[in-house]
PDB file of N, CA and C in Angstrom:
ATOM      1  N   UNK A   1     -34.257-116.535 -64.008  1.00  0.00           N
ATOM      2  CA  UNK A   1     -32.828-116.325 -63.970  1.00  0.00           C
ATOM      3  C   UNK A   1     -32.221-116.516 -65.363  1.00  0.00           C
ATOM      4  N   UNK A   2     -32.872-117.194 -66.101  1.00  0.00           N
ATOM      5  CA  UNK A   2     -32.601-117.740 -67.298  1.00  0.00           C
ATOM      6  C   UNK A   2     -32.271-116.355 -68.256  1.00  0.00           C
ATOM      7  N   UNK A   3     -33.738-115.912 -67.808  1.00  0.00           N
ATOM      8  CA  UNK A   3     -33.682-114.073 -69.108  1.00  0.00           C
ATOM      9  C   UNK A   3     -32.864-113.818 -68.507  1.00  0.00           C
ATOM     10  N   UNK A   4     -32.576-113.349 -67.488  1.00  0.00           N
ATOM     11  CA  UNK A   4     -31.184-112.477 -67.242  1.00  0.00           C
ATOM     12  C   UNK A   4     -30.115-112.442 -67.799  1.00  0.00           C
ATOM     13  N   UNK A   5     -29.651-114.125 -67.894  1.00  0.00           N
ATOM     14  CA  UNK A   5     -28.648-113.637 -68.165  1.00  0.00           C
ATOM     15  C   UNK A   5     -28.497-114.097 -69.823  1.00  0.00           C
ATOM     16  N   UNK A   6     -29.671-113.985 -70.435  1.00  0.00           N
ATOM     17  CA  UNK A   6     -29.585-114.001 -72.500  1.00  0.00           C
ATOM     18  C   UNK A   6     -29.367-112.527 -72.293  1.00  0.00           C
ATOM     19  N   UNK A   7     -30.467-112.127 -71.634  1.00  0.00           N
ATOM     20  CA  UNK A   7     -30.500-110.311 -71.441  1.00  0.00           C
ATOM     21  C   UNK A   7     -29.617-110.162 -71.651  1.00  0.00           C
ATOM     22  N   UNK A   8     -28.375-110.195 -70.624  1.00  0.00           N
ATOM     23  CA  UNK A   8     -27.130-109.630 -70.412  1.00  0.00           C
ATOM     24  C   UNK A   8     -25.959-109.628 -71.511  1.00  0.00           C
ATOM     25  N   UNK A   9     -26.317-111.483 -71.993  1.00  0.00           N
ATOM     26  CA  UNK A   9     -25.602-111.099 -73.049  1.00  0.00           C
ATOM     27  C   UNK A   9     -25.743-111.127 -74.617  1.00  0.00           C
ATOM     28  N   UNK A  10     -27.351-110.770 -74.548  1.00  0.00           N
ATOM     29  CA  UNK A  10     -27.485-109.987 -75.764  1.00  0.00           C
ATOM     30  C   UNK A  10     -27.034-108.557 -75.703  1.00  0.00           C
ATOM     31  N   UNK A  11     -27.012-107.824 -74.609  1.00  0.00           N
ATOM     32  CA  UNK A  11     -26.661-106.523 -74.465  1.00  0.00           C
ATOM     33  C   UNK A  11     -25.030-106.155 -74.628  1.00  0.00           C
ATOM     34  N   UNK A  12     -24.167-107.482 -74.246  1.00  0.00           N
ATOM     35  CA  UNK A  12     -22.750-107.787 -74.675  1.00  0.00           C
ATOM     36  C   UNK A  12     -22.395-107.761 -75.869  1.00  0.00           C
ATOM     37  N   UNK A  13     -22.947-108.123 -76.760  1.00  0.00           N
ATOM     38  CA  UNK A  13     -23.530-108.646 -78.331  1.00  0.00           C
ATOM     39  C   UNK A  13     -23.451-107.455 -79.064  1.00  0.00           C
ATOM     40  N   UNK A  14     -24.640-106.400 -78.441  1.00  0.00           N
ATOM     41  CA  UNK A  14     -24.725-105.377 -79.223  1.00  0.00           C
ATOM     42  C   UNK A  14     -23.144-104.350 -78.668  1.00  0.00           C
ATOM     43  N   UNK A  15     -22.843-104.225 -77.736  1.00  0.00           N
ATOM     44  CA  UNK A  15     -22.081-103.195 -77.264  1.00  0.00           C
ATOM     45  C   UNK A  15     -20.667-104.036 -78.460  1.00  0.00           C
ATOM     46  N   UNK A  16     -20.329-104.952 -78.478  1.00  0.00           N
ATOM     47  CA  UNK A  16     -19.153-105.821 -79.308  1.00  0.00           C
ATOM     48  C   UNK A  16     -19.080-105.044 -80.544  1.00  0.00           C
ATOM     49  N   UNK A  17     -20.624-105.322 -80.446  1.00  0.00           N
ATOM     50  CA  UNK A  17     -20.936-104.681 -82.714  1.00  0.00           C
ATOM     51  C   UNK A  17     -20.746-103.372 -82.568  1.00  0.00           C
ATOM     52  N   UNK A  18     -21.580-102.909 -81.745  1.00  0.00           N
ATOM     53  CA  UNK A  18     -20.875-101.352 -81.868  1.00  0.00           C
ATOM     54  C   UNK A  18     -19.508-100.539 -81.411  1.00  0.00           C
ATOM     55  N   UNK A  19     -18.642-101.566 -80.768  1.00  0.00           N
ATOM     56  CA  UNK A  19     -17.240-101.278 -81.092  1.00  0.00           C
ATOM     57  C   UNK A  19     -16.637-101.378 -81.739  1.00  0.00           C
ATOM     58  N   UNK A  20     -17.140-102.608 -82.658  1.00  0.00           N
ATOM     59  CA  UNK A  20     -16.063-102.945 -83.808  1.00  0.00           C
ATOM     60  C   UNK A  20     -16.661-101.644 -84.993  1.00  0.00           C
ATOM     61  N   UNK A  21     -17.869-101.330 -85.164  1.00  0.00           N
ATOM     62  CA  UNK A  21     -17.692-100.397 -85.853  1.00  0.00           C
ATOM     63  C   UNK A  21     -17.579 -99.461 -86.023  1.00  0.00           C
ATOM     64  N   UNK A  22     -17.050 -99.113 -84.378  1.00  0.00           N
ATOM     65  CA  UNK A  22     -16.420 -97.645 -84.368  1.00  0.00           C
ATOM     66  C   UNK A  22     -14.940 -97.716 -84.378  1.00  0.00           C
ATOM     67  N   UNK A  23     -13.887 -98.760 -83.936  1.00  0.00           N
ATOM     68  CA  UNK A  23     -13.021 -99.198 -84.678  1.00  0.00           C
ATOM     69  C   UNK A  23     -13.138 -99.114 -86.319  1.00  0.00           C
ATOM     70  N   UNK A  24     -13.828 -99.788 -86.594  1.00  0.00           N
ATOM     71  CA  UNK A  24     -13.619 -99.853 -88.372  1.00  0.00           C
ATOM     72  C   UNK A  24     -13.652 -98.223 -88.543  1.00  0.00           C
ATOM     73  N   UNK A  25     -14.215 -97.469 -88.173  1.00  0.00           N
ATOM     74  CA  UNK A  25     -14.767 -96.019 -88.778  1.00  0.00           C
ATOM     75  C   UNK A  25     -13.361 -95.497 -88.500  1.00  0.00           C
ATOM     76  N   UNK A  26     -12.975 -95.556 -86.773  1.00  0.00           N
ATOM     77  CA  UNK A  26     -11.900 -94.658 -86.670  1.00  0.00           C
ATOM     78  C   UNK A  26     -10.241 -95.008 -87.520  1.00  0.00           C
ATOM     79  N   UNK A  27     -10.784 -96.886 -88.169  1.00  0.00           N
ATOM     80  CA  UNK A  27      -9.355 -97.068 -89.191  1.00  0.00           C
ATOM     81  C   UNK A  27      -9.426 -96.192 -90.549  1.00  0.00           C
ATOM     82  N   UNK A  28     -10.994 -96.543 -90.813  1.00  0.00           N
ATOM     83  CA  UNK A  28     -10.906 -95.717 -91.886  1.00  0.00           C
ATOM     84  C   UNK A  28     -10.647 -94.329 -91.978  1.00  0.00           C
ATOM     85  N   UNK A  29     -10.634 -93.828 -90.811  1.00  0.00           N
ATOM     86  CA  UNK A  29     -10.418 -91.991 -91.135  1.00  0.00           C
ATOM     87  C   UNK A  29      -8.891 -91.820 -90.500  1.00  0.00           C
ATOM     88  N   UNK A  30      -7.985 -93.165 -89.822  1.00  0.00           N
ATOM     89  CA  UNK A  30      -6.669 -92.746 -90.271  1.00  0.00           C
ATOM     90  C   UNK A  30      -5.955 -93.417 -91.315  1.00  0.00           C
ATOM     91  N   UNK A  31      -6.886 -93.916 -91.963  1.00  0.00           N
ATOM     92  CA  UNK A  31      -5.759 -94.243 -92.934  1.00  0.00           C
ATOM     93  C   UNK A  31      -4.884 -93.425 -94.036  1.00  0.00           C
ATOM     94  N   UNK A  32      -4.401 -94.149 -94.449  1.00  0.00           N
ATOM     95  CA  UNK A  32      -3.232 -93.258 -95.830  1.00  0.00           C
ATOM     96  C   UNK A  32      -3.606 -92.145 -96.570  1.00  0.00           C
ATOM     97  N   UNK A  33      -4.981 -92.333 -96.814  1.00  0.00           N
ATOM     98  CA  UNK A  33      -5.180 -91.321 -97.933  1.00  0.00           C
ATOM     99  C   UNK A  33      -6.137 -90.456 -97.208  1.00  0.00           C
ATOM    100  N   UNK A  34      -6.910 -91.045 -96.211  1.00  0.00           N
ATOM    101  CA  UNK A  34      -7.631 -89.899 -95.477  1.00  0.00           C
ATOM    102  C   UNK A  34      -6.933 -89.013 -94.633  1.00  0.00           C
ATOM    103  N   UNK A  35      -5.066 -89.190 -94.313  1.00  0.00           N
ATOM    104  CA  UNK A  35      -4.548 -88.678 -93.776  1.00  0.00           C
ATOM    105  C   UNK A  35      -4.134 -87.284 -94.976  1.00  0.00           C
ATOM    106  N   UNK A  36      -3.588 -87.657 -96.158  1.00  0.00           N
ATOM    107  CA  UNK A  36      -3.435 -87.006 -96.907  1.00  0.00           C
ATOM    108  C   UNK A  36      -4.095 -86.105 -97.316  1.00  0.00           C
ATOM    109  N   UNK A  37      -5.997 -86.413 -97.362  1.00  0.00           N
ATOM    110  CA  UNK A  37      -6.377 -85.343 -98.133  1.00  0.00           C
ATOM    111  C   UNK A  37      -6.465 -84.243 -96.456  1.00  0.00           C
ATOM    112  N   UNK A  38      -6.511 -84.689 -95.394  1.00  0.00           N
ATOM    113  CA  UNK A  38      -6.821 -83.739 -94.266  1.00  0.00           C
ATOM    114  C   UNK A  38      -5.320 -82.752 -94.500  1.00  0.00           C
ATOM    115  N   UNK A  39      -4.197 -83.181 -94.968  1.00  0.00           N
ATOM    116  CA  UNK A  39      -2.822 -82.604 -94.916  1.00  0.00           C
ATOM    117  C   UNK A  39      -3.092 -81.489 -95.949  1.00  0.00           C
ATOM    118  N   UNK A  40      -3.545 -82.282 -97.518  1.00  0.00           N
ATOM    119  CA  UNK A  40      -3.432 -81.491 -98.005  1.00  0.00           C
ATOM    120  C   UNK A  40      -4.820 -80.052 -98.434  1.00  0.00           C
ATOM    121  N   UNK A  41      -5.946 -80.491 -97.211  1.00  0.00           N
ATOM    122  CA  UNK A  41      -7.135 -79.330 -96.894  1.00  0.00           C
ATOM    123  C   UNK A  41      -5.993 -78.042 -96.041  1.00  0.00           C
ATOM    124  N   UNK A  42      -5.642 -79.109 -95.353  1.00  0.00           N
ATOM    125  CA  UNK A  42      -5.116 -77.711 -94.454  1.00  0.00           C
ATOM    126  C   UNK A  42      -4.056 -76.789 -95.191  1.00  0.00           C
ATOM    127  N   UNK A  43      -3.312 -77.599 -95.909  1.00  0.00           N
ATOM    128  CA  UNK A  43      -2.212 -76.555 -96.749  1.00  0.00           C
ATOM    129  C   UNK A  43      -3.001 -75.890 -97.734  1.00  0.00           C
ATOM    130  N   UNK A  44      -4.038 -76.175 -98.399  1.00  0.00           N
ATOM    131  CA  UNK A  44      -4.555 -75.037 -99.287  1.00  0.00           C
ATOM    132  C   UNK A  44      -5.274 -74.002 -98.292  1.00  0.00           C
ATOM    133  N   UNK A  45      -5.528 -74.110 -97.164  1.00  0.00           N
ATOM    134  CA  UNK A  45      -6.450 -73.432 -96.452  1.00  0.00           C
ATOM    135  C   UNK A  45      -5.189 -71.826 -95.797  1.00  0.00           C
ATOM    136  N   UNK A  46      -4.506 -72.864 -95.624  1.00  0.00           N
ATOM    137  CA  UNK A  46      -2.993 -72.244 -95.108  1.00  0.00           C
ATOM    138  C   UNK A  46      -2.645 -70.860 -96.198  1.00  0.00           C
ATOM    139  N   UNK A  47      -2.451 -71.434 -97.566  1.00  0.00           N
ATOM    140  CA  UNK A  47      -2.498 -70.874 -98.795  1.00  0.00           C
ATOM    141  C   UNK A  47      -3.014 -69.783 -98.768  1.00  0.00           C
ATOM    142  N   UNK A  48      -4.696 -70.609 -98.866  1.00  0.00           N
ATOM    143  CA  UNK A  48      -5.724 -69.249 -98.946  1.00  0.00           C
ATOM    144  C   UNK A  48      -5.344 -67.959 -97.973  1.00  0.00           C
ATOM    145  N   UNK A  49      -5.320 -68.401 -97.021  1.00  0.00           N
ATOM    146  CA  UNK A  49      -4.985 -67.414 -95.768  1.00  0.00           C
ATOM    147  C   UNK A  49      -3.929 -66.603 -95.894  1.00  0.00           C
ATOM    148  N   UNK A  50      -2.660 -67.123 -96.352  1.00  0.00           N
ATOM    149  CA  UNK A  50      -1.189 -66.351 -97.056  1.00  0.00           C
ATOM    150  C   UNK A  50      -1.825 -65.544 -97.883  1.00  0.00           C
ATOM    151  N   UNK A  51      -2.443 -65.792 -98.907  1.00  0.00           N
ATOM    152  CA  UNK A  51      -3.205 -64.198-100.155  1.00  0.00           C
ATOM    153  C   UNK A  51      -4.121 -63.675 -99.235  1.00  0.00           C
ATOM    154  N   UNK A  52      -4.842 -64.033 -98.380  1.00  0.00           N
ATOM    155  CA  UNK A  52      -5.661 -63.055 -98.120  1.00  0.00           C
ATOM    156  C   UNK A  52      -4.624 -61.730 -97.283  1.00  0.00           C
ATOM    157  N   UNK A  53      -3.640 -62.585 -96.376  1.00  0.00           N
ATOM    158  CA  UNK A  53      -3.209 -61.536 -95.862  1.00  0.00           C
ATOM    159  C   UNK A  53      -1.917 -60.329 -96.521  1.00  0.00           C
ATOM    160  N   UNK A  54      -1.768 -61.505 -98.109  1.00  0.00           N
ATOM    161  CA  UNK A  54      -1.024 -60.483 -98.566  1.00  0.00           C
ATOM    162  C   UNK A  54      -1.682 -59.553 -99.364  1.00  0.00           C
ATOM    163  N   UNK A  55      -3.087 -59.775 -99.659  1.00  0.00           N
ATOM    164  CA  UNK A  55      -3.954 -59.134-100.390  1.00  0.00           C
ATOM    165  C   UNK A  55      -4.463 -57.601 -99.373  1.00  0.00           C
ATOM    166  N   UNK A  56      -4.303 -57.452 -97.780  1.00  0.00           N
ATOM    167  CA  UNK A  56      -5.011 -56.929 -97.212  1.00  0.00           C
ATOM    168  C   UNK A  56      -3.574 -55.972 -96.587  1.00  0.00           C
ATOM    169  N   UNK A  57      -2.393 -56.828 -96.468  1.00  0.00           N
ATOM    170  CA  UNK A  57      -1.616 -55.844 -95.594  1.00  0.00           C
ATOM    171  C   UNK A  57      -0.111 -56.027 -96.725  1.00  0.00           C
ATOM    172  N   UNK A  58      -0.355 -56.465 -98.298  1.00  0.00           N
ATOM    173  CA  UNK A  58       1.129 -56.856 -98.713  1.00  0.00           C
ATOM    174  C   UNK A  58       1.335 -55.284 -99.047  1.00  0.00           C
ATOM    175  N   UNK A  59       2.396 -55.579-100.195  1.00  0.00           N
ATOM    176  CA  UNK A  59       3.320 -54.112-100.807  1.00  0.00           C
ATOM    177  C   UNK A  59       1.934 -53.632-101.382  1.00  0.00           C
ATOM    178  N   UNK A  60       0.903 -53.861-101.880  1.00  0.00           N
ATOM    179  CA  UNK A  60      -0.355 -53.145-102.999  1.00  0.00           C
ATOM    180  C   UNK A  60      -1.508 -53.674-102.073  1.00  0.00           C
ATOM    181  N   UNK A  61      -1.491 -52.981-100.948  1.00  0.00           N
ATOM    182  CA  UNK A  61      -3.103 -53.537-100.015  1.00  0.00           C
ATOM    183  C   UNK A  61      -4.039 -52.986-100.768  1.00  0.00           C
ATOM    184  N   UNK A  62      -5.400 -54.353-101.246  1.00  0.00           N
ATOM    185  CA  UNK A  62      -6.551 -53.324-100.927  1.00  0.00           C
ATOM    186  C   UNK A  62      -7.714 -53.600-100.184  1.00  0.00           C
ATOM    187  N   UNK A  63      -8.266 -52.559-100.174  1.00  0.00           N
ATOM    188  CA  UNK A  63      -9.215 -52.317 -99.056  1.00  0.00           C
ATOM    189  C   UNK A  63     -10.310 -53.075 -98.859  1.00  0.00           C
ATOM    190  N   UNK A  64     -10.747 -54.019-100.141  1.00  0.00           N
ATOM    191  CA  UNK A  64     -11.708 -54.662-100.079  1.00  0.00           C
ATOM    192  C   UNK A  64     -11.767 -56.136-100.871  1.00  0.00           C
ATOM    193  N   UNK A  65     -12.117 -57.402-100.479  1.00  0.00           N
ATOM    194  CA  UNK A  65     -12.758 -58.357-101.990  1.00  0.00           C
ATOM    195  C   UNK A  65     -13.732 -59.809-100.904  1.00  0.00           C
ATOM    196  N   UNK A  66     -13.549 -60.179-101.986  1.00  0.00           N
ATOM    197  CA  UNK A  66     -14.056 -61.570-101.727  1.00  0.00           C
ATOM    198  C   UNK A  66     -13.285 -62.936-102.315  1.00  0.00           C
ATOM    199  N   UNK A  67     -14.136 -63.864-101.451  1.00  0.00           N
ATOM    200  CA  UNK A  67     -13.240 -65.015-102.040  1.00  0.00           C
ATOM    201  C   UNK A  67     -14.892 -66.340-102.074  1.00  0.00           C
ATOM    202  N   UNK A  68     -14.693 -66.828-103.226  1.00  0.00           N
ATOM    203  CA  UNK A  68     -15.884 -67.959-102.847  1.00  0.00           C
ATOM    204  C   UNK A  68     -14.715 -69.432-102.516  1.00  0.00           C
ATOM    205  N   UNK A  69     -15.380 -70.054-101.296  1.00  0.00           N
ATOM    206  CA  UNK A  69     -15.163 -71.189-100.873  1.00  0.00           C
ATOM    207  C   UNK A  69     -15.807 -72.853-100.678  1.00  0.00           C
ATOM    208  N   UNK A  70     -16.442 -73.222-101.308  1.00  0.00           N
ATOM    209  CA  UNK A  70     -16.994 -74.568-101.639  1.00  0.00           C
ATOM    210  C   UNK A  70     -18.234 -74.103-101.134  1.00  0.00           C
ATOM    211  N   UNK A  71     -19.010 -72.883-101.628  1.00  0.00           N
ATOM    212  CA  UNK A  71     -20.299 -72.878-101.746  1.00  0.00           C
ATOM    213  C   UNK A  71     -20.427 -71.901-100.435  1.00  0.00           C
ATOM    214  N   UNK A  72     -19.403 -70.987 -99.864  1.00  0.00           N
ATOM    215  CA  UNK A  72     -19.018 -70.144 -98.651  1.00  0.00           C
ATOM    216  C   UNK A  72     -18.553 -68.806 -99.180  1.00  0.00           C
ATOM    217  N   UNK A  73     -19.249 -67.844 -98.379  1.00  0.00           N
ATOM    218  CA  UNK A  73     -18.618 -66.158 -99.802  1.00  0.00           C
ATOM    219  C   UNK A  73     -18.007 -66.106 -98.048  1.00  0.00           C
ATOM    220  N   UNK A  74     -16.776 -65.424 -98.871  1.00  0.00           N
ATOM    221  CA  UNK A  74     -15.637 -64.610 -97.883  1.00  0.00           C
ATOM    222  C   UNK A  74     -15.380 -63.486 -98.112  1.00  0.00           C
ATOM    223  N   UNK A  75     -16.048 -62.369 -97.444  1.00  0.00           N
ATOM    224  CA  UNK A  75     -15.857 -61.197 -97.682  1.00  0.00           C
ATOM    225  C   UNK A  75     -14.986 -59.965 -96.874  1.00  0.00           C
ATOM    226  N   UNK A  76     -13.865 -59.529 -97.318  1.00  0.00           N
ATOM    227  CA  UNK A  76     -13.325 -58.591 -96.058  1.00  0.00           C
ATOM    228  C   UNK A  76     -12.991 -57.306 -96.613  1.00  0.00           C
ATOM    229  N   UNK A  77     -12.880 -56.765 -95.523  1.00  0.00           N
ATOM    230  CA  UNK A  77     -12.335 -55.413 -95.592  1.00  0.00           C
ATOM    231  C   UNK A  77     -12.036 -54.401 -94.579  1.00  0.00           C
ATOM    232  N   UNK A  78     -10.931 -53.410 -95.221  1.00  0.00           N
ATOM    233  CA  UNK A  78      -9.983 -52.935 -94.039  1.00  0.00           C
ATOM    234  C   UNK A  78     -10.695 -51.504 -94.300  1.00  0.00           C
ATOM    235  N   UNK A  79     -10.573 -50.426 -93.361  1.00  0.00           N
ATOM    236  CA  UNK A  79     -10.629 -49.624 -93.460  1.00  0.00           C
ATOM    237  C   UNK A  79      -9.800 -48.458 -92.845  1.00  0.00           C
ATOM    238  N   UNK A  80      -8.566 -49.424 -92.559  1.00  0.00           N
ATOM    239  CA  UNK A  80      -6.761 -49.021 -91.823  1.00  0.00           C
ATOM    240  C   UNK A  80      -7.203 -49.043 -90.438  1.00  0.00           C
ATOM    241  N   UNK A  81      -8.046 -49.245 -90.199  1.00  0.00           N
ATOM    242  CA  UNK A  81      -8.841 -49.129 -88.520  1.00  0.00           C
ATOM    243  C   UNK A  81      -8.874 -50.620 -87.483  1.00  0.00           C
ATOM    244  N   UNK A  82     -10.023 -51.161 -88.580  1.00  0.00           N
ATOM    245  CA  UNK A  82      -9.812 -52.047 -88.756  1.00  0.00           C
ATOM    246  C   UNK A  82     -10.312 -53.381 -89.751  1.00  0.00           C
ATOM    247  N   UNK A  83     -10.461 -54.530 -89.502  1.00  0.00           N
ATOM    248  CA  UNK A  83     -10.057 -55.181 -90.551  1.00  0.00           C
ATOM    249  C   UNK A  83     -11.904 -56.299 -90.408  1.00  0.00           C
ATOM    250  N   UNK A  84     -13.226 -56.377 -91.142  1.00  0.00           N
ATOM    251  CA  UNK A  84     -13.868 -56.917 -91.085  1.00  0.00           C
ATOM    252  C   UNK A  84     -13.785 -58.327 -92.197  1.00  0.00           C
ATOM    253  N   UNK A  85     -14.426 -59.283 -91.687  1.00  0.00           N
ATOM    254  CA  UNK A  85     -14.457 -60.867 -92.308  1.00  0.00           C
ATOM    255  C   UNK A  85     -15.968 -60.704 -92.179  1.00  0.00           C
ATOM    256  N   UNK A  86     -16.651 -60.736 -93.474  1.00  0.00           N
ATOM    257  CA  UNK A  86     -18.002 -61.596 -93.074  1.00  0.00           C
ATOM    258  C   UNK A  86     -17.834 -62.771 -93.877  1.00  0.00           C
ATOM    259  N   UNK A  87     -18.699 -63.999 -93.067  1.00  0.00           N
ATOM    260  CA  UNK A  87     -18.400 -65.433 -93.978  1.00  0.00           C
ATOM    261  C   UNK A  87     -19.671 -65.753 -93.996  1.00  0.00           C
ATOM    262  N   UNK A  88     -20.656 -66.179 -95.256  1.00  0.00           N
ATOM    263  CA  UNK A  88     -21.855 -66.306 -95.207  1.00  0.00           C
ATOM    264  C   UNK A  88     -21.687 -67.778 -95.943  1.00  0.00           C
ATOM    265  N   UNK A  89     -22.483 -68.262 -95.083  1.00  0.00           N
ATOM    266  CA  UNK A  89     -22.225 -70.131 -95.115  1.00  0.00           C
ATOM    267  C   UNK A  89     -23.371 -70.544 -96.505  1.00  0.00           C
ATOM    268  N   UNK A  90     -22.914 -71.078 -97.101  1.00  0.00           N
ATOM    269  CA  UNK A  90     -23.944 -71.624 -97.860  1.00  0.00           C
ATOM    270  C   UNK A  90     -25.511 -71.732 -97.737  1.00  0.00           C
ATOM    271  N   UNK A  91     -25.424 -72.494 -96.317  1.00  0.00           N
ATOM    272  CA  UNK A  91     -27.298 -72.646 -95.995  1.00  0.00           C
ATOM    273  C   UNK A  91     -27.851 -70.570 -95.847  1.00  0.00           C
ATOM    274  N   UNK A  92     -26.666 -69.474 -95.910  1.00  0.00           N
ATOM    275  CA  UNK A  92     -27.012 -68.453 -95.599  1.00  0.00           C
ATOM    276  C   UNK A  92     -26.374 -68.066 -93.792  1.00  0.00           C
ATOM    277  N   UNK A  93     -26.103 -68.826 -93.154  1.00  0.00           N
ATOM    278  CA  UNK A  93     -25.634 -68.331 -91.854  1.00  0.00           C
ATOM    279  C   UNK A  93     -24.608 -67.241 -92.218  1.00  0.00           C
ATOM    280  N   UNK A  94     -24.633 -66.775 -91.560  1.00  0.00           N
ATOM    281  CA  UNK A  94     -23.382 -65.296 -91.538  1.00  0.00           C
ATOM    282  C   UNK A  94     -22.677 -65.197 -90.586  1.00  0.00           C
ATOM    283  N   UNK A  95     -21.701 -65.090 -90.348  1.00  0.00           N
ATOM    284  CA  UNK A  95     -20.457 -64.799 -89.198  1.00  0.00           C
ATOM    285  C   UNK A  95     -19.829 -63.504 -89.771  1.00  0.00           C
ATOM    286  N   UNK A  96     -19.299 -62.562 -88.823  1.00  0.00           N
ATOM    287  CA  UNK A  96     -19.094 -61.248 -89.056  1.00  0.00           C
ATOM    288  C   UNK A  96     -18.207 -61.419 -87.970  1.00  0.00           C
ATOM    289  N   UNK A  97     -17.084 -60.786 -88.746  1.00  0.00           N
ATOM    290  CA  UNK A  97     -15.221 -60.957 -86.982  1.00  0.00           C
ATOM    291  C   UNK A  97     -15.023 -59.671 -87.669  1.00  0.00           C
ATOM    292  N   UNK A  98     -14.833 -58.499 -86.370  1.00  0.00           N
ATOM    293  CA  UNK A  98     -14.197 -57.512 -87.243  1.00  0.00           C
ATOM    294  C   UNK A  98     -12.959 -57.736 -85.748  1.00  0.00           C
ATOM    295  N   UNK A  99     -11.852 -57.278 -86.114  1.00  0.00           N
ATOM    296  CA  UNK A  99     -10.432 -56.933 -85.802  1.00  0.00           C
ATOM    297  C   UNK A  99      -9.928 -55.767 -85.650  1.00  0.00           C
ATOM    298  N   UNK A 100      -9.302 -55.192 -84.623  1.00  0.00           N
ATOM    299  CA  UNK A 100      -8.883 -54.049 -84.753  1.00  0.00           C
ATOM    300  C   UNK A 100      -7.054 -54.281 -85.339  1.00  0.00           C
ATOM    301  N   UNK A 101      -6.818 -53.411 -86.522  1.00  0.00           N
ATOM    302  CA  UNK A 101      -5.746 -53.669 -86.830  1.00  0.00           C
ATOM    303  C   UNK A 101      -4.184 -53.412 -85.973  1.00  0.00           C
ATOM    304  N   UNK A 102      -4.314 -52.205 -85.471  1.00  0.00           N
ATOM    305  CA  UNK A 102      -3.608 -51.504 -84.829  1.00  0.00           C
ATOM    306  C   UNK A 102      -2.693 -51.909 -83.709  1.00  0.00           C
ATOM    307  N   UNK A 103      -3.442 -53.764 -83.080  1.00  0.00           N
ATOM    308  CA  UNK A 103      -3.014 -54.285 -82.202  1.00  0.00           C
ATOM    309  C   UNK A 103      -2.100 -55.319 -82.779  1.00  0.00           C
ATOM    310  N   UNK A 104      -2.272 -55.670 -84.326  1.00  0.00           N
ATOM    311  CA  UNK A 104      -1.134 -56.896 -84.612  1.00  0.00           C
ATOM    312  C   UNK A 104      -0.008 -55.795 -85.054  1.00  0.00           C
ATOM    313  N   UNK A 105       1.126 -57.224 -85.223  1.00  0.00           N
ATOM    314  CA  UNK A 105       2.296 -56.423 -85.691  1.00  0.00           C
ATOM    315  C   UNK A 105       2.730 -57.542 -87.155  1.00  0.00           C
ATOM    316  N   UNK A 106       3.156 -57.116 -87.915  1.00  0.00           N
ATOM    317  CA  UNK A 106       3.575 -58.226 -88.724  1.00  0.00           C
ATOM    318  C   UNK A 106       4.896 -57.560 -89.475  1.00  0.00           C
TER     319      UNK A 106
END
């Protein structure tokens, strides 16, 4: 009866430690500045996305480019039909979205 219950609460022990350091983890990823740089990823991302679409549908569209992204090629192009993204990931993965244009409105 004795093991049982060290058993039990050595198993209390560990579950404690591994809350507190998933607490500690989840303080550290809201804090101040980890809030900031997530604010300010998304506004350059936001950015990026504003040129691409003024690059593809502004007053001087063109039909084709790229963009490199932290080791990510972004490649698109319209062909007034519609509108292809290939994104080839660093390790080489590829994602390919094509869009038909005809259905947005902007």
């Amino acid at each position: 009866m004795w093991c049982l219950g060290y058993s039990s609460r050595k198993q209390k022990i560990k579950d404690e430690i591994k809350a507190a350091k998933e607490e500690a983890e989840r303080d550290k990823e809201n804090s101040t500045v980890q809030r900031f740089i997530r604010n300010f990823e998304s506004r350059v991302y936001a950015e990026l996305s504003r040129q691409l679409i003024a690059n593809l549908f502004g007053e001087t569209p063109q039909s084709s480019g790229t963009i490199s992204l932290e080791g990510n090629t972004i490649e698109y192009s319209s062909d007034g039909t519609y509108l292809t993204l290939k994104i080839t990931e660093a390790d080489g993965t590829v994602t390919e979205i094509t869009i038909p244009i005809g259905s947005f409105t902007f």
